[in-house]
Protein backbone atom coordinates (compact mmCIF):
# COMPACT_ATOMS: atom_id res chain seq x y z
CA UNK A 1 0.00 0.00 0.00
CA UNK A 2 1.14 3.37 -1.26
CA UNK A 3 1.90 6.12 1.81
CA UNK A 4 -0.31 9.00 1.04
CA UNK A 5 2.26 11.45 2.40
CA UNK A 6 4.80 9.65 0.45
CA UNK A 7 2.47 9.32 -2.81
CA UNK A 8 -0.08 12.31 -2.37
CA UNK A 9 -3.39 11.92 -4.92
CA UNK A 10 -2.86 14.09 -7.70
CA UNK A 11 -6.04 16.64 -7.34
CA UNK A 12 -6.37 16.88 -11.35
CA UNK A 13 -6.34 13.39 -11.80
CA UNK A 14 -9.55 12.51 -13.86
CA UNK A 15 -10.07 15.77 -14.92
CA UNK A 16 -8.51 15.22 -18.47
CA UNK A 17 -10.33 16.09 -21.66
CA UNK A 18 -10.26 14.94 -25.25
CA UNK A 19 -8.22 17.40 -27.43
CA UNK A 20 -11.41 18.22 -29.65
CA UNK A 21 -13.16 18.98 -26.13
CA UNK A 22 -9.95 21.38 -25.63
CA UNK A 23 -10.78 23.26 -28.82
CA UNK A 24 -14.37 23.51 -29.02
CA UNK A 25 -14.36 24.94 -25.03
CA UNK A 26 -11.23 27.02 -26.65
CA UNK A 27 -13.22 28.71 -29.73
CA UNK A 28 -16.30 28.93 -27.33
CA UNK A 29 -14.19 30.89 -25.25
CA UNK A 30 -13.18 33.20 -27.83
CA UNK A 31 -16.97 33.89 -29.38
CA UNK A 32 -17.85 34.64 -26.13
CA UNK A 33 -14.72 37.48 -25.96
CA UNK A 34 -15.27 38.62 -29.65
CA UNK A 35 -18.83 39.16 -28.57
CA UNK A 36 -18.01 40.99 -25.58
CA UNK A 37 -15.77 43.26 -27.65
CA UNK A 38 -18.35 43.90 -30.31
CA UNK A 39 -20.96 45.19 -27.75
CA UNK A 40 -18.97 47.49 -26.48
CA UNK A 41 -18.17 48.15 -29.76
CA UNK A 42 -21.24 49.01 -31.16
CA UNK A 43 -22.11 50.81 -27.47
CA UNK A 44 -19.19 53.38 -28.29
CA UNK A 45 -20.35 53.80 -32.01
CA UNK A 46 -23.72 54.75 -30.84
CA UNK A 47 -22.55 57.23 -27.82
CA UNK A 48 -19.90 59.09 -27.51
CA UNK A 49 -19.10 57.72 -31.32
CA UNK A 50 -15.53 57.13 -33.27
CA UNK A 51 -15.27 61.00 -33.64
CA UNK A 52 -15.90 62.03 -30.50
CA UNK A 53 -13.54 59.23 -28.98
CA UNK A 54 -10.45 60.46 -31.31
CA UNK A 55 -11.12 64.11 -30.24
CA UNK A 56 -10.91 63.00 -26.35
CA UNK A 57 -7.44 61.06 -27.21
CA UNK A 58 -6.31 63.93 -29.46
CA UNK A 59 -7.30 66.46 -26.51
CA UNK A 60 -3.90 66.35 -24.80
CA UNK A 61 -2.01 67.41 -28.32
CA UNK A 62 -4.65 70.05 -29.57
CA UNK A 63 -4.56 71.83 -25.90
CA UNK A 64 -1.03 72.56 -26.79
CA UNK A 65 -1.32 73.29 -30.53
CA UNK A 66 -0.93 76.75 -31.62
CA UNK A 67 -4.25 78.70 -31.99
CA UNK A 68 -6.25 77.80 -34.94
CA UNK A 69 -3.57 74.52 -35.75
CA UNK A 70 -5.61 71.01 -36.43
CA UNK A 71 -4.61 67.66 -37.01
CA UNK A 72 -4.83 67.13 -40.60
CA UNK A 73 -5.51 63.60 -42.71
CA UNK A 74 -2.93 63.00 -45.27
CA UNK A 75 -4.67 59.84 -46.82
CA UNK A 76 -8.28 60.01 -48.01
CA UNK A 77 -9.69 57.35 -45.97
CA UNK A 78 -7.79 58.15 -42.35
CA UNK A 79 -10.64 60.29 -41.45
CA UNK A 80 -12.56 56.91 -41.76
CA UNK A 81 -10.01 54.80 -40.26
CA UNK A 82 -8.42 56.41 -37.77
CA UNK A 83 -11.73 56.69 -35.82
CA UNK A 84 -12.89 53.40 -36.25
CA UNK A 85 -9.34 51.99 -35.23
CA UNK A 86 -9.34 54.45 -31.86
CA UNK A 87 -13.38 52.94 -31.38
CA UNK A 88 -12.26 49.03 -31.53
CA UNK A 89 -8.86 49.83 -29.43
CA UNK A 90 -10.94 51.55 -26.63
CA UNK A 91 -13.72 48.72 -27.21
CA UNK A 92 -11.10 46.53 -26.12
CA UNK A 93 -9.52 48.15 -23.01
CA UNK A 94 -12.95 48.37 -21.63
CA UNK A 95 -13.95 44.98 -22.22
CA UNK A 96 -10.44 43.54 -21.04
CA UNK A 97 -11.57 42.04 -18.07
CA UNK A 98 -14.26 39.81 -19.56
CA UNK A 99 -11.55 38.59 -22.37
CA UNK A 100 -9.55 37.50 -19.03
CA UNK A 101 -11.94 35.91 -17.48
CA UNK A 102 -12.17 33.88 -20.71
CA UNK A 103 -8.76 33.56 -20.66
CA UNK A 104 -9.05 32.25 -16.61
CA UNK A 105 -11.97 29.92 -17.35
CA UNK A 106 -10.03 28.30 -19.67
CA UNK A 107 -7.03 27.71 -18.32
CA UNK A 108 -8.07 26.92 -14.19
CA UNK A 109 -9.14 23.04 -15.24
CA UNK A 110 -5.63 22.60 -16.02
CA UNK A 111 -4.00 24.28 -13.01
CA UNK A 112 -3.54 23.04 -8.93
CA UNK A 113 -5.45 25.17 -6.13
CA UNK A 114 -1.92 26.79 -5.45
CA UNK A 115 -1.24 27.64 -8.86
CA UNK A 116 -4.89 29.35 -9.19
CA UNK A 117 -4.20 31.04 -5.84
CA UNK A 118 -1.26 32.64 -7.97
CA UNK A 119 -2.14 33.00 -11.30
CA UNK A 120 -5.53 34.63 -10.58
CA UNK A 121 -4.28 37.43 -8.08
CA UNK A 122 -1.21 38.07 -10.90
CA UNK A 123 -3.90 38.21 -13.59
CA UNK A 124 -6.04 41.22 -12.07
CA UNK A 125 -3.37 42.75 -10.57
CA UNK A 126 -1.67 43.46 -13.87
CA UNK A 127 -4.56 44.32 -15.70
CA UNK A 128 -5.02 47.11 -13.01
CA UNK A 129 -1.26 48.25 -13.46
CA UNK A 130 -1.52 48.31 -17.56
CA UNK A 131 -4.46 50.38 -17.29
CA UNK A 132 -2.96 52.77 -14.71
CA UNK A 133 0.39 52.98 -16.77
CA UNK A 134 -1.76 54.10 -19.52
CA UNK A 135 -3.50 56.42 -17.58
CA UNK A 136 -0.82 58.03 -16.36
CA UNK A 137 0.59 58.09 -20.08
CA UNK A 138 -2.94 60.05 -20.89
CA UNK A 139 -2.92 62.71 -18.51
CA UNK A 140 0.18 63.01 -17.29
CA UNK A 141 2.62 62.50 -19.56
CA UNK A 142 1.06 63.70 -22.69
CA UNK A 143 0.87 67.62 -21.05
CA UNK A 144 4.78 67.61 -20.24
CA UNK A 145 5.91 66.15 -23.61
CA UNK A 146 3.67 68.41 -25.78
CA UNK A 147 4.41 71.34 -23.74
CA UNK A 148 7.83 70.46 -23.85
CA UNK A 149 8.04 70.43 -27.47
CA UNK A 150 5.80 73.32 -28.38
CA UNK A 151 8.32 75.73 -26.44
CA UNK A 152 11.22 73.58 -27.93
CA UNK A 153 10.01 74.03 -31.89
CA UNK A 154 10.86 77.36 -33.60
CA UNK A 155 8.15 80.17 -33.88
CA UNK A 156 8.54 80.25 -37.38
CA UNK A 157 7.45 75.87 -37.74
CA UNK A 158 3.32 75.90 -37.82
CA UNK A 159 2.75 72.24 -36.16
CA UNK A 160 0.03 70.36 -38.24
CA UNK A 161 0.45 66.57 -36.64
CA UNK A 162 -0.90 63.83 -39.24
CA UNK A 163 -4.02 61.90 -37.63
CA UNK A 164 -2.32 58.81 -38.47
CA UNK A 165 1.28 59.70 -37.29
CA UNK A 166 -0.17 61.20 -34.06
CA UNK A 167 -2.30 57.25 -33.14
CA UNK A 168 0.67 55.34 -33.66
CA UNK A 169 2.95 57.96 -31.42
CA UNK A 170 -0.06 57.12 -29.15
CA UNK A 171 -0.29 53.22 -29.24
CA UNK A 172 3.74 53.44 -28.64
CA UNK A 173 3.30 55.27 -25.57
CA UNK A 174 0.40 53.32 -23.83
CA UNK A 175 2.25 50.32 -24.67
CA UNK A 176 5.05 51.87 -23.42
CA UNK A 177 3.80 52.75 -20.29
CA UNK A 178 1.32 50.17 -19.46
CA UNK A 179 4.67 47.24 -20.41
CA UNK A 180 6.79 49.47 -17.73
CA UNK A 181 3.63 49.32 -14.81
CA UNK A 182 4.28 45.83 -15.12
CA UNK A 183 7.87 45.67 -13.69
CA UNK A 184 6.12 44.91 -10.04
CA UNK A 185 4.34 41.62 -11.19
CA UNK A 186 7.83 40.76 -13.82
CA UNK A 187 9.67 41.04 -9.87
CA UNK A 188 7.54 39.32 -8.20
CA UNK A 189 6.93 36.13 -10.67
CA UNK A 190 10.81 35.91 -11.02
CA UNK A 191 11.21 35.68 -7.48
CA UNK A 192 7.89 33.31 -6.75
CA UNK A 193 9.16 30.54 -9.26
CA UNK A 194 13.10 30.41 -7.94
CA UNK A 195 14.79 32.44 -10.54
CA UNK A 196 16.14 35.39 -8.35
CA UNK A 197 16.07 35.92 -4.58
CA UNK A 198 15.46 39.46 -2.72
CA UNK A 199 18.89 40.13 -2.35
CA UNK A 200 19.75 39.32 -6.07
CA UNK A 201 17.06 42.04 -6.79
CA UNK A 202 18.71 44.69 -4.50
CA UNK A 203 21.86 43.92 -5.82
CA UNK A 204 20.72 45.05 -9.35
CA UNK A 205 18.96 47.88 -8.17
CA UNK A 206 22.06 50.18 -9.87
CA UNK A 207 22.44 47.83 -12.98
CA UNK A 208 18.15 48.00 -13.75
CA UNK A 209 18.38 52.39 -12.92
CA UNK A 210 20.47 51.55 -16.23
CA UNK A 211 18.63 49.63 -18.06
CA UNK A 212 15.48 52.12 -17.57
CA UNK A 213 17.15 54.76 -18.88
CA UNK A 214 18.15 53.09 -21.92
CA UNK A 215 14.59 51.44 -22.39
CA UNK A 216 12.75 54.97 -21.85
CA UNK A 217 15.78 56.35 -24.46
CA UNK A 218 14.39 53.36 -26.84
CA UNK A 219 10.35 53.22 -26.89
CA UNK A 220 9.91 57.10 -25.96
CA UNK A 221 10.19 59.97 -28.57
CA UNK A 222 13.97 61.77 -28.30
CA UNK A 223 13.13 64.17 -25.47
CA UNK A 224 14.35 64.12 -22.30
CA UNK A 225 10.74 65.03 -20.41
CA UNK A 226 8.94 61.67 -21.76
CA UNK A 227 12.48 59.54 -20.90
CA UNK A 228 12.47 60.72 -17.40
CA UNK A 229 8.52 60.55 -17.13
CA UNK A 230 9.25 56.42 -18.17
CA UNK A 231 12.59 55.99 -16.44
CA UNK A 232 11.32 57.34 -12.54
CA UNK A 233 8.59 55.18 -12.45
CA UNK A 234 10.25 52.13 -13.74
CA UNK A 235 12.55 52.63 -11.02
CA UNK A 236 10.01 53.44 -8.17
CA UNK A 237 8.02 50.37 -9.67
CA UNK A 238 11.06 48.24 -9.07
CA UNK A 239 11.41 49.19 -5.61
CA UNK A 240 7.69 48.55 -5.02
CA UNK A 241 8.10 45.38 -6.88
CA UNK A 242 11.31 44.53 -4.21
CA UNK A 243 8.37 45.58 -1.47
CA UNK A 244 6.16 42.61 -2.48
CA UNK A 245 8.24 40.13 -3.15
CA UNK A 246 9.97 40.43 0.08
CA UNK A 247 6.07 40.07 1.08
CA UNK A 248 5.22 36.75 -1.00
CA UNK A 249 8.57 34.82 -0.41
CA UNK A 250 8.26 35.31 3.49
CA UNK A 251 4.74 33.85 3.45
CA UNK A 252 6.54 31.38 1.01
CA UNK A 253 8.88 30.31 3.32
CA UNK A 254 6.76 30.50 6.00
CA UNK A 255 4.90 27.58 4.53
CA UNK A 256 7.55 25.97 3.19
CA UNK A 257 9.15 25.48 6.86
CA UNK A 258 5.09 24.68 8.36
CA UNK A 259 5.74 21.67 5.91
CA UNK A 260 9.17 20.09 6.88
CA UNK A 261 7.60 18.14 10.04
CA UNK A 262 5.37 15.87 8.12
CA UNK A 263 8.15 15.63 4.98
CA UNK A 264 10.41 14.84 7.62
CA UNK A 265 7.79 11.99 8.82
CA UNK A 266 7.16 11.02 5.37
CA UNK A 267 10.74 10.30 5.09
CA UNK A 268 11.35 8.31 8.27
């Protein structure tokens, strides 16, 4: 007879599926987000509508346009296009959680109760940070950069920004930005699964003040007020990230050492 301690039942035994069972749950899963997404799709075409939605995101850079200067559309269709990209990208940020819930419900059948206990905190929590690193992006960061290169730019240059140019700067930066929110969960993940300690992450605190800097010097336009605005809260993120992993690993270890008695039984 097997010990149990020894030979523990494995809690997903019996739980596997047929790999045709895998992909119809899989493409239900993904009707069920594509639906989601088209709701609020079609929601945001009927109020506030494509226009109005590119006039809020274009807010930050007309506030600091010269008087009378527009955006202007230097393809015949962007005036279509641009909109309608701006309406499905925004459709999709709002309906972000359900698509990770689908994501969730798909996935938990496969995982063990302590993996869920990780994976699902991780999950919100960086959904939460993405959408505050774009935020910040939005109504921070926009105002200093524009500002900063309106008073940089000669008075004899009349800025007129291309619709098309000015959503891709966009995308960069909230992609920017929300990747860089993430350094918290990247910290703590490394240091859940064994790949770096807490002291290994204190000892690079000088080498990643670095590598900031050069990532912000990378994915942010060549001024120094959108570098810094990336760089100082990479680094501050870091630290936090330092905070909770010193958190997790102690309520790590604390388990870890609640179960050497009975693996020390198991072994005798």
């Amino acid at each position: 007879m097997s010990d149990p301690k020894r030979d523990p039942e494995d809690e997903l035994a019996g739980t596997e599926q047929p790999f045709v069972a895998h992909l119809m749950e899989l493409r239900d899963r993904l009707i069920k987000s594509v639906v989601a997404i088209a709701v609020v799709t079609g929601a945001l075409a009927l109020y506030p509508g494509p226009g109005a939605l590119y006039d809020l995101l274009a807010a930050p850079l007309i506030a600091h346009l010269p008087q009378g200067a527009t955006l202007i559309a230097t393809s015949v269709i962007s005036p279509f296009m641009v909109p309608l990209k701006i309406m499905l990208m925004a459709a999709f940020m709002i309906a972000l959680p359900v698509v990770l819930y689908q994501v969730w419900a798909f996935v938990a059948p496969g995982l063990y109760s302590h993996e869920k206990k990780m994976v699902l905190p991780l999950v919100v929590s960086s959904t939460i940070l993405f959408l505050m690193g774009v935020a910040f992006c939005y109504f921070f960061v926009f105002g200093k950069v524009f500002t900063f290169i309106q008073n940089f730019a000669p008075k004899s240059i009349t800025a007129a920004p291309d619709i098309e140019a000015y959503l891709s700067f966009v995308l960069t930066m909230f992609l920017a930005f929300g990747m860089a929110f993430e350094v918290p969960i990247a910290v703590v993940v490394l240091a859940r699964v064994g790949v770096v300690s807490v002291q290994q992450l204190k000892s690079f605190r000088g080498y990643f003040i670095v590598l900031a800097f050069v990532v912000a010097a990378i994915v942010t336009p060549p001024d120094v007020v959108s570098q810094l605005a990336l760089a100082i809260p990479m680094c501050l993120l870091y630290e936090a990230g330092i905070w909770a992993t010193q958190l997790f690993v102690r309520g790590k270890d604390e388990e870890g050492e609640e179960e050497k008695p009975g693996s020390e039984v198991a072994k005798s």
